[in-house]
N, C-alpha and C. Protein backbone atom coordinates (compact mmCIF):
# COMPACT_ATOMS: atom_id res chain seq x y z
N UNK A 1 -36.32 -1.39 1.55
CA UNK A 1 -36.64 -2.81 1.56
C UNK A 1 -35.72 -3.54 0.58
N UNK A 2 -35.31 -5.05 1.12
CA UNK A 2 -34.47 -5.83 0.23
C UNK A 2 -35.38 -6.57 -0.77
N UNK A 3 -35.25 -6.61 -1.85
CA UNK A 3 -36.52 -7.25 -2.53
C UNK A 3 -35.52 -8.75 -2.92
N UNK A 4 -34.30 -8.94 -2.86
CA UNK A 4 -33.73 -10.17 -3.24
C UNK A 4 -33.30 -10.91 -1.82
N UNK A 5 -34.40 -11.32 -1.26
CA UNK A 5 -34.13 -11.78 0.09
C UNK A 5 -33.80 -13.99 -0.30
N UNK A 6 -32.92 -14.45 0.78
CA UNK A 6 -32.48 -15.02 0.71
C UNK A 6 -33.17 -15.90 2.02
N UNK A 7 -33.77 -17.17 1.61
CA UNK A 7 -34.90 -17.68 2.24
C UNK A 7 -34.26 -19.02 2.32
N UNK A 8 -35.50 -19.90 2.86
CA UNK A 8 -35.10 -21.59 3.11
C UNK A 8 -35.90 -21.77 3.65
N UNK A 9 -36.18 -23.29 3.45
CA UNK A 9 -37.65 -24.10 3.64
C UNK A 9 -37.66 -24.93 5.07
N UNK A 10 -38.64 -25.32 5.57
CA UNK A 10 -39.20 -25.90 6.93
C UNK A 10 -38.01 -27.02 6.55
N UNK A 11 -38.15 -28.18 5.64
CA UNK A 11 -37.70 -29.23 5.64
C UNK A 11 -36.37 -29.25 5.47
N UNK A 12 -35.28 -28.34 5.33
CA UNK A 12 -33.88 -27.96 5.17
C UNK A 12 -33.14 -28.50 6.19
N UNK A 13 -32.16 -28.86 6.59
CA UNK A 13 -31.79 -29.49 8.10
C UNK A 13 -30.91 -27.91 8.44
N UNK A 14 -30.79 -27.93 9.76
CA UNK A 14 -30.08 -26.87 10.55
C UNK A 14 -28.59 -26.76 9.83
N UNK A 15 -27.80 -27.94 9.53
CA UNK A 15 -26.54 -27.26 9.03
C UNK A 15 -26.72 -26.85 7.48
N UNK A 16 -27.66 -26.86 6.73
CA UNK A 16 -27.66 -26.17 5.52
C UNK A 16 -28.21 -24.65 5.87
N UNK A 17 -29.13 -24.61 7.12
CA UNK A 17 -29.32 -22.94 7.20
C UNK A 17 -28.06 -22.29 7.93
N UNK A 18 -27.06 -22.99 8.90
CA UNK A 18 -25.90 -22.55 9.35
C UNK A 18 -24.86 -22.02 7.94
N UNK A 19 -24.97 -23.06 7.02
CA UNK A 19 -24.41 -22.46 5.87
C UNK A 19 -24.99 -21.27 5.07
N UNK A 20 -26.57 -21.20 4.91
CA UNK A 20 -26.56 -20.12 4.26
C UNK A 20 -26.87 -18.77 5.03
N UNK A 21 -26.62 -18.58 6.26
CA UNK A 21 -26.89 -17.38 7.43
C UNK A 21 -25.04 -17.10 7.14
N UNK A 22 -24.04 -18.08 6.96
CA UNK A 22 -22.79 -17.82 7.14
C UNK A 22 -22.19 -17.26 5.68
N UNK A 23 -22.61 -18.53 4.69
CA UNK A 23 -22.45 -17.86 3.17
C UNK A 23 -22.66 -16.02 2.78
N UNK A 24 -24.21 -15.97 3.43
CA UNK A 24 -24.84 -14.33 3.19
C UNK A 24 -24.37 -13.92 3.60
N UNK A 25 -23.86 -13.67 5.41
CA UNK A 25 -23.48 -13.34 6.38
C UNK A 25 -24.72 -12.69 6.93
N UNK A 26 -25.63 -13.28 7.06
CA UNK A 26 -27.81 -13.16 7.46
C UNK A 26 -27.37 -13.33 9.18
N UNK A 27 -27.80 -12.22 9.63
CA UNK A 27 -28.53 -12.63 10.90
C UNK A 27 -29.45 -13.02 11.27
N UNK A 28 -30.42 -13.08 10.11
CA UNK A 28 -31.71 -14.43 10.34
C UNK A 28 -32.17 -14.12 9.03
N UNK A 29 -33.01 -15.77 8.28
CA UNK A 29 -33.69 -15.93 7.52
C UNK A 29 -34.79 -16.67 7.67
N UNK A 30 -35.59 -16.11 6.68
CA UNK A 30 -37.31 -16.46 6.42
C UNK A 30 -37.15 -17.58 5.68
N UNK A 31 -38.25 -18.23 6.33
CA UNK A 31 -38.78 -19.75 6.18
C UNK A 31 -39.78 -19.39 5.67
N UNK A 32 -39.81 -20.00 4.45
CA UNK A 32 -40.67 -20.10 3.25
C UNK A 32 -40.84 -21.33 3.07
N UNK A 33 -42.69 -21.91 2.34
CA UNK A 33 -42.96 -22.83 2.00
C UNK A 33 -42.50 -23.16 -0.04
N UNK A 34 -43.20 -24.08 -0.38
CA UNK A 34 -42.99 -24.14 -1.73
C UNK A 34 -43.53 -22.81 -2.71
N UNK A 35 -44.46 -22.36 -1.90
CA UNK A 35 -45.41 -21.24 -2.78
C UNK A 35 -44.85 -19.91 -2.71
N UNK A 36 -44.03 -20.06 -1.33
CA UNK A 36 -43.42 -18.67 -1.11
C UNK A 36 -43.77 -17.96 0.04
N UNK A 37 -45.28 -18.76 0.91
CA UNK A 37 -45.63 -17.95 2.17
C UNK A 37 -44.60 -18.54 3.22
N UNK A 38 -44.75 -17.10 3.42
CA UNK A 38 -44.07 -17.02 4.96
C UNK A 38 -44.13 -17.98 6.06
N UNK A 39 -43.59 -18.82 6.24
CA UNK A 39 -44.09 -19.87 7.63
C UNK A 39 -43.35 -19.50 8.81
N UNK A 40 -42.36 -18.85 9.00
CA UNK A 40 -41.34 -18.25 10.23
C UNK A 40 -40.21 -17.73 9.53
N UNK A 41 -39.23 -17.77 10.56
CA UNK A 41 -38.01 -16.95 10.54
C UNK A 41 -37.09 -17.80 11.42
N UNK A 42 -35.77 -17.68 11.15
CA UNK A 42 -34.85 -18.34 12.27
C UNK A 42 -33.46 -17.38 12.28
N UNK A 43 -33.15 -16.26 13.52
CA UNK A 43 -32.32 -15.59 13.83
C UNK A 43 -31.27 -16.03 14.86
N UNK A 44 -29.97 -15.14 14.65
CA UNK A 44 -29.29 -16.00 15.57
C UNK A 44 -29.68 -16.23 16.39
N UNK A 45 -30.47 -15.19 17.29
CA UNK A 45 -31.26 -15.62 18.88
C UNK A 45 -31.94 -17.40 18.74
N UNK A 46 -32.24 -17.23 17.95
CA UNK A 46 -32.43 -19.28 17.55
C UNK A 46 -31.68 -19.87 17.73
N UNK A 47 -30.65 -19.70 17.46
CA UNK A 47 -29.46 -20.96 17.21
C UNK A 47 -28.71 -20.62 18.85
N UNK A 48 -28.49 -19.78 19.61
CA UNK A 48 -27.46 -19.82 20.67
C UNK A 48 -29.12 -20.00 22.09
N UNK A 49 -28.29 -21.01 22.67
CA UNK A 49 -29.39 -21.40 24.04
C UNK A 49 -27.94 -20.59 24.88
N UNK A 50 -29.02 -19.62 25.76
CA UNK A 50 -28.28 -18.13 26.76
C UNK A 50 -28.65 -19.35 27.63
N UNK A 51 -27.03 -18.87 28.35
CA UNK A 51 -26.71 -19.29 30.19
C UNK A 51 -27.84 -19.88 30.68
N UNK A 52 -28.62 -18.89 31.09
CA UNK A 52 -29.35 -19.47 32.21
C UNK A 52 -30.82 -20.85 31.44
N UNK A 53 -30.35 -20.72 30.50
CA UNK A 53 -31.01 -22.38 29.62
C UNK A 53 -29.80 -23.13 29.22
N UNK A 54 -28.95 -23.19 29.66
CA UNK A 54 -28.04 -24.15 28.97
C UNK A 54 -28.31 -25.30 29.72
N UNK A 55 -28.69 -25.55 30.72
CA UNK A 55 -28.86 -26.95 31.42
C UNK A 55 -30.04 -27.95 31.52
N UNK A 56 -31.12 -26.95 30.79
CA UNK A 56 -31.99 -27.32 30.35
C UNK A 56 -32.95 -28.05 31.63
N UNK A 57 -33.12 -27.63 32.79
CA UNK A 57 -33.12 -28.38 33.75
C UNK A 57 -34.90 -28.52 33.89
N UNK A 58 -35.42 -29.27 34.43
CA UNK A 58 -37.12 -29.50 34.33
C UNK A 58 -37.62 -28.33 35.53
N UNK A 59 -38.86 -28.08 34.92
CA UNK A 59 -39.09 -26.87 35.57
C UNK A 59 -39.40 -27.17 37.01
N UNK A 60 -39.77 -26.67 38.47
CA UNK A 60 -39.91 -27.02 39.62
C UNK A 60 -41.10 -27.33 39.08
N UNK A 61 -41.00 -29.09 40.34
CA UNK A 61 -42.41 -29.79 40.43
C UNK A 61 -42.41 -30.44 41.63
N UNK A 62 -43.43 -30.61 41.97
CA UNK A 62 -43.93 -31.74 43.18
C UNK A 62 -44.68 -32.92 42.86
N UNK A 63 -43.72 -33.60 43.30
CA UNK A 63 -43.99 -35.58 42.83
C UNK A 63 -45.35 -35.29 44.34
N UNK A 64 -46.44 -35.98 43.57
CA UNK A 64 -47.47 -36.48 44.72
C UNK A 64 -48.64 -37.12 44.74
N UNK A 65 -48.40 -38.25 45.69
CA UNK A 65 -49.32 -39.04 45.17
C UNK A 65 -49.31 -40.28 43.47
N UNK A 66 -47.94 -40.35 43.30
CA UNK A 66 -47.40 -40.57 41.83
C UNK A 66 -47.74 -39.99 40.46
N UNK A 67 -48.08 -38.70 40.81
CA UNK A 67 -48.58 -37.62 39.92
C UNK A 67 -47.31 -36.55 39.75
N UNK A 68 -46.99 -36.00 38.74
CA UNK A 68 -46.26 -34.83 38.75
C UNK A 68 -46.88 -33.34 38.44
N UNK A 69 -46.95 -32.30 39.24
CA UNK A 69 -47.91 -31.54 39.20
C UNK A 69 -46.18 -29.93 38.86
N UNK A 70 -46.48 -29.78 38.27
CA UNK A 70 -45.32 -28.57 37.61
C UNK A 70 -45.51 -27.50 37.80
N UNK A 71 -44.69 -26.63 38.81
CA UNK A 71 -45.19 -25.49 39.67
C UNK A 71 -44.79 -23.97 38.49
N UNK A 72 -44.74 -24.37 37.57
CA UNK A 72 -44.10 -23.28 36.37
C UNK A 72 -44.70 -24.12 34.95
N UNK A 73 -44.74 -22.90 33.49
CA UNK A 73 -45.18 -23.57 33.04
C UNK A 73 -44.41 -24.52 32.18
N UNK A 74 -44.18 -25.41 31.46
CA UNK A 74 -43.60 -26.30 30.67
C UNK A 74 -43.55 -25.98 29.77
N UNK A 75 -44.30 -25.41 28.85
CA UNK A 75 -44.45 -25.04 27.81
C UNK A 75 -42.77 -24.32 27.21
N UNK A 76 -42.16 -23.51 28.51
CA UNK A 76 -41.04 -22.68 28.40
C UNK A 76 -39.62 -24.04 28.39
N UNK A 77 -39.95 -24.85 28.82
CA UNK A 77 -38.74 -26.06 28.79
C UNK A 77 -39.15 -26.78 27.53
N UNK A 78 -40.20 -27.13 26.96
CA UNK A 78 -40.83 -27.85 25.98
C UNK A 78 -40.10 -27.37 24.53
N UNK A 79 -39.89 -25.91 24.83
CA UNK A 79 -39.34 -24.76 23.54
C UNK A 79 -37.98 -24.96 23.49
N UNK A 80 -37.25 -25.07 24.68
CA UNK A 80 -36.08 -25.08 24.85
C UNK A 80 -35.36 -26.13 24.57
N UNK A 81 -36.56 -27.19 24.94
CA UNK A 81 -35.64 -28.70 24.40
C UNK A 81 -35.60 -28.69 23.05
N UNK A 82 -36.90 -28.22 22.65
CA UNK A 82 -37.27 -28.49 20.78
C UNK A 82 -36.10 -27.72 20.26
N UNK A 83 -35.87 -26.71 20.40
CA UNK A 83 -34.67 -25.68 19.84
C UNK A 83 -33.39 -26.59 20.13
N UNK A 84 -33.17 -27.08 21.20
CA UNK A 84 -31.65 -27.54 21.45
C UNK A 84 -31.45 -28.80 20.38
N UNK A 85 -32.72 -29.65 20.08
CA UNK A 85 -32.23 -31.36 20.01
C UNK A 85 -32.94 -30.74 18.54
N UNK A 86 -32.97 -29.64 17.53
CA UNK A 86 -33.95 -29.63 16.31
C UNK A 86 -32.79 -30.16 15.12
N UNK A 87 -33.56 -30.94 14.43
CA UNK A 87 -32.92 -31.34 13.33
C UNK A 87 -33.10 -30.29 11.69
N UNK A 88 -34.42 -29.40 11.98
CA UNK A 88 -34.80 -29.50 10.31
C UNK A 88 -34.94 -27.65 10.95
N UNK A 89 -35.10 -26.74 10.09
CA UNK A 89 -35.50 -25.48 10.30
C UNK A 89 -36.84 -25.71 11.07
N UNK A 90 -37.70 -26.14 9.94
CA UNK A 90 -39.15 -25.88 10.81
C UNK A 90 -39.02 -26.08 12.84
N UNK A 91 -38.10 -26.96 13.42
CA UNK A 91 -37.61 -27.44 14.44
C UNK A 91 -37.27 -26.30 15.23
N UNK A 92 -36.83 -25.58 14.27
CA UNK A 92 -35.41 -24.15 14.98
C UNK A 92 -36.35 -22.91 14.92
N UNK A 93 -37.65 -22.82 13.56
CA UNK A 93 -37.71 -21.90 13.49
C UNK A 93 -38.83 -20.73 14.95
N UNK A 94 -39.35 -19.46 14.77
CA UNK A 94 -40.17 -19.15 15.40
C UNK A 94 -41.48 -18.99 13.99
N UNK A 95 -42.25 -19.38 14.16
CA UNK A 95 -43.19 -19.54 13.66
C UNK A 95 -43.71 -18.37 13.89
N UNK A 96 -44.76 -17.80 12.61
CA UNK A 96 -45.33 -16.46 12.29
C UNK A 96 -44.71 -15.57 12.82
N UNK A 97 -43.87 -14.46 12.40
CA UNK A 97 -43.09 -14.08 12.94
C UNK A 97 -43.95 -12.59 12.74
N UNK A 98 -43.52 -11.59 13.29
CA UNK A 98 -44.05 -10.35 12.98
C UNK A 98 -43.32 -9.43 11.40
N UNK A 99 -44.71 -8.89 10.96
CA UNK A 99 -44.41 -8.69 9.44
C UNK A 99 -44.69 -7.52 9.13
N UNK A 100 -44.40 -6.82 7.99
CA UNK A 100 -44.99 -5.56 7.68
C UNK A 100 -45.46 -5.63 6.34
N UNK A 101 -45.81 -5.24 5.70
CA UNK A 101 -46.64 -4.68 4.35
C UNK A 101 -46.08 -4.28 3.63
N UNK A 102 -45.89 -4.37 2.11
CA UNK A 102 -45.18 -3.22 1.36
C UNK A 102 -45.95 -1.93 1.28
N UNK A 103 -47.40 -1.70 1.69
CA UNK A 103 -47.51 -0.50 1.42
C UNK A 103 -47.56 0.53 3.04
N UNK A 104 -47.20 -0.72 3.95
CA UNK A 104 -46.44 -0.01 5.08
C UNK A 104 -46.11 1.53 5.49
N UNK A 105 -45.62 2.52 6.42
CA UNK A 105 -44.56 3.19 6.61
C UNK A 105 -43.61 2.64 7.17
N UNK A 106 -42.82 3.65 7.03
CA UNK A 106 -41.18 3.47 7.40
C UNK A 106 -41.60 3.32 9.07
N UNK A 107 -41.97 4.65 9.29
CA UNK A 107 -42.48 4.78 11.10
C UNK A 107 -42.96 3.58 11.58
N UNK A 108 -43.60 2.76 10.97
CA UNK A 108 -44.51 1.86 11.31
C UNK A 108 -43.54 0.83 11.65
N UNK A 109 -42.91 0.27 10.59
CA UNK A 109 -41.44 -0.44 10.48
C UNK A 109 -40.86 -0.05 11.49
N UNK A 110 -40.29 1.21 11.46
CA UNK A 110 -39.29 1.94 12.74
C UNK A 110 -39.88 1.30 14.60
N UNK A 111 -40.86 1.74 13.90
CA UNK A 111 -41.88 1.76 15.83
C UNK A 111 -41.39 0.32 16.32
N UNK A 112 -42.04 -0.91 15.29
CA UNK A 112 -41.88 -2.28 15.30
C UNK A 112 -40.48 -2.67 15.56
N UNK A 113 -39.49 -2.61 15.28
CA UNK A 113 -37.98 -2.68 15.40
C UNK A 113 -38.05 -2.16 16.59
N UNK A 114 -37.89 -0.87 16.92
CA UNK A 114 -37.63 -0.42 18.25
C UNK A 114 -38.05 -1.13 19.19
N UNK A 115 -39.72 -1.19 19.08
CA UNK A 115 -40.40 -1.93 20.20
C UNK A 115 -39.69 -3.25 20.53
N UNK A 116 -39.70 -4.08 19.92
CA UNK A 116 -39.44 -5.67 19.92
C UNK A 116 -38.14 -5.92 19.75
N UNK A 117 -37.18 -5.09 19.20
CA UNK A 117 -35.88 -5.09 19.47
C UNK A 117 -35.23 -6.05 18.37
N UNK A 118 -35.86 -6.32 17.11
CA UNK A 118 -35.72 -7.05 15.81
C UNK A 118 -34.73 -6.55 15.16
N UNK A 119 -33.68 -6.70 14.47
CA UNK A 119 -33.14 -6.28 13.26
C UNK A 119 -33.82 -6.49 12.11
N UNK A 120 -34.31 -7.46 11.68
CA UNK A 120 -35.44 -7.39 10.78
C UNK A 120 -36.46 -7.76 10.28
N UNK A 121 -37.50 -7.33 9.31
CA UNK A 121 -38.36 -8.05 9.52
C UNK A 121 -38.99 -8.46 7.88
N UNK A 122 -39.89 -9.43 8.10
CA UNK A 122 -40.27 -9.58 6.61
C UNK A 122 -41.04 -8.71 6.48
N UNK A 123 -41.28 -8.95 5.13
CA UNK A 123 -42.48 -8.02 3.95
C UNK A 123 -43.20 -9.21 3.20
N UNK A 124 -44.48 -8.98 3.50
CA UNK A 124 -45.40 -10.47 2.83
C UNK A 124 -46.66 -9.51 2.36
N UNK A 125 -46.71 -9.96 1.06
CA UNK A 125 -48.07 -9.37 0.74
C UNK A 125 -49.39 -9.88 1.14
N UNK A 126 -50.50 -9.54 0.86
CA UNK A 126 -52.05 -10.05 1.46
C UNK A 126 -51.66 -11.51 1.44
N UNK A 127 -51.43 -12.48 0.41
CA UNK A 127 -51.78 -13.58 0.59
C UNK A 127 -50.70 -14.54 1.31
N UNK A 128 -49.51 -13.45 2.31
CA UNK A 128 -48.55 -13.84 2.75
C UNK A 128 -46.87 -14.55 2.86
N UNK A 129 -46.71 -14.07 1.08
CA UNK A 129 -45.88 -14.58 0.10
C UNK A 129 -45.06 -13.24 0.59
N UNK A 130 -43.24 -14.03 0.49
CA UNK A 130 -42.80 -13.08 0.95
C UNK A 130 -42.10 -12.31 -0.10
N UNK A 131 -41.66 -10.73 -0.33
CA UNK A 131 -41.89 -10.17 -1.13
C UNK A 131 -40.53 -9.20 -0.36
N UNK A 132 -40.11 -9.30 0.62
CA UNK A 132 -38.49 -8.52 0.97
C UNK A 132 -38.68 -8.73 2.66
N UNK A 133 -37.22 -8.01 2.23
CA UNK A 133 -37.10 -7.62 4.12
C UNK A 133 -36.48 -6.01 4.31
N UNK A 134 -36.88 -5.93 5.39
CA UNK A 134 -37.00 -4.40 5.63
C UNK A 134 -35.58 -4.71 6.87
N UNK A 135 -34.69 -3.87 7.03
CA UNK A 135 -33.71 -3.90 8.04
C UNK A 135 -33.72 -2.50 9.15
N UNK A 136 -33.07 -2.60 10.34
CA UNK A 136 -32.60 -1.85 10.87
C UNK A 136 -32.15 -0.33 10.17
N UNK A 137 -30.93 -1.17 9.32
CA UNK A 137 -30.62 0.03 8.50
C UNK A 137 -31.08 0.65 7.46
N UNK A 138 -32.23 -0.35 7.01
CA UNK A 138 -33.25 0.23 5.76
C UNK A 138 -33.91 1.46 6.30
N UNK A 139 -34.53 1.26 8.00
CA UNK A 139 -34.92 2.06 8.47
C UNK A 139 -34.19 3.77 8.74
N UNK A 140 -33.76 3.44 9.31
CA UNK A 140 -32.38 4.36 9.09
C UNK A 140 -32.03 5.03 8.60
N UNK A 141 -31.76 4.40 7.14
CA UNK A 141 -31.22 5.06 5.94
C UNK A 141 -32.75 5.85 5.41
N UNK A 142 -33.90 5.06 5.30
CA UNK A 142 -35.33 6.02 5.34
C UNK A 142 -35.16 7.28 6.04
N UNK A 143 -35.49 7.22 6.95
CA UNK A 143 -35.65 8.32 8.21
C UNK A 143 -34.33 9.20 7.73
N UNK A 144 -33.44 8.95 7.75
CA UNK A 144 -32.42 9.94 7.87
C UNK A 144 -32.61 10.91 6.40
N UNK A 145 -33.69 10.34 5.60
CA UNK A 145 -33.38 11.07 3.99
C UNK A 145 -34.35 12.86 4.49
């Protein structure tokens, strides 16, 4: 685990976290409040809108009756706009993100990465203050000892 993790707040605008993901060279950082809890995370998968969302197009609907009734849910275009047009982290970020424990295992960590396909993840103690990050290669370098 990294215990000198490198964080940033909801209210930060997007090009100060572009600077410090580029400064570190971070493939994603934890969004922290004033106290230190955890409020999300924002990874590159945040910042790049993939092909088949780049056009951002409204989901299929049927005009009827002067009603619009949306044959898919919105909720999935609603995310996509917020991410494209976001000004501030909180905007960009994913909110509660998946976490582990310091008194954790490695396996546990390991399983979680694998499953969900994360490079990394936080470490927040009980009262959700964040306290490191655990990596890919933290894992790794565990397991392999």
């Amino acid at each position: 685990m990294q215990r000198d993790v490198v964080a940033i707040r909801p209210e930060d605008d997007v090009e100060t976290l572009l600077g410090v993901m580029r400064r570190h060279e971070l493939p994603g950082v934890p969004v922290v409040d004033d106290s230190g809890r955890l409020m999300g995370i924002v990874t590159e998968a945040d910042l790049v809108i993939r092909d088949e969302e780049a056009d951002l197009h409204l989901p299929h609907h049927i005009d009827l009756l002067g009603g619009v009734i949306f044959l898919e849910p919105i909720k999935h275009y609603e995310e996509r706009l917020r991410r494209a047009i976001a000004s501030t982290v909180a905007d960009m970020m994913t909110p509660d993100p998946v976490t582990v424990s310091p008194q954790g295992s490695v396996r546990d960590a390991a399983r979680i990465i694998a499953e969900r396909g994360h490079n990394r993840l936080p470490v927040v103690d009980a009262d959700r203050r964040l306290v490191g990050v655990v990596t890919r290669v933290d894992v790794l370098a565990a397991l392999a000892r």
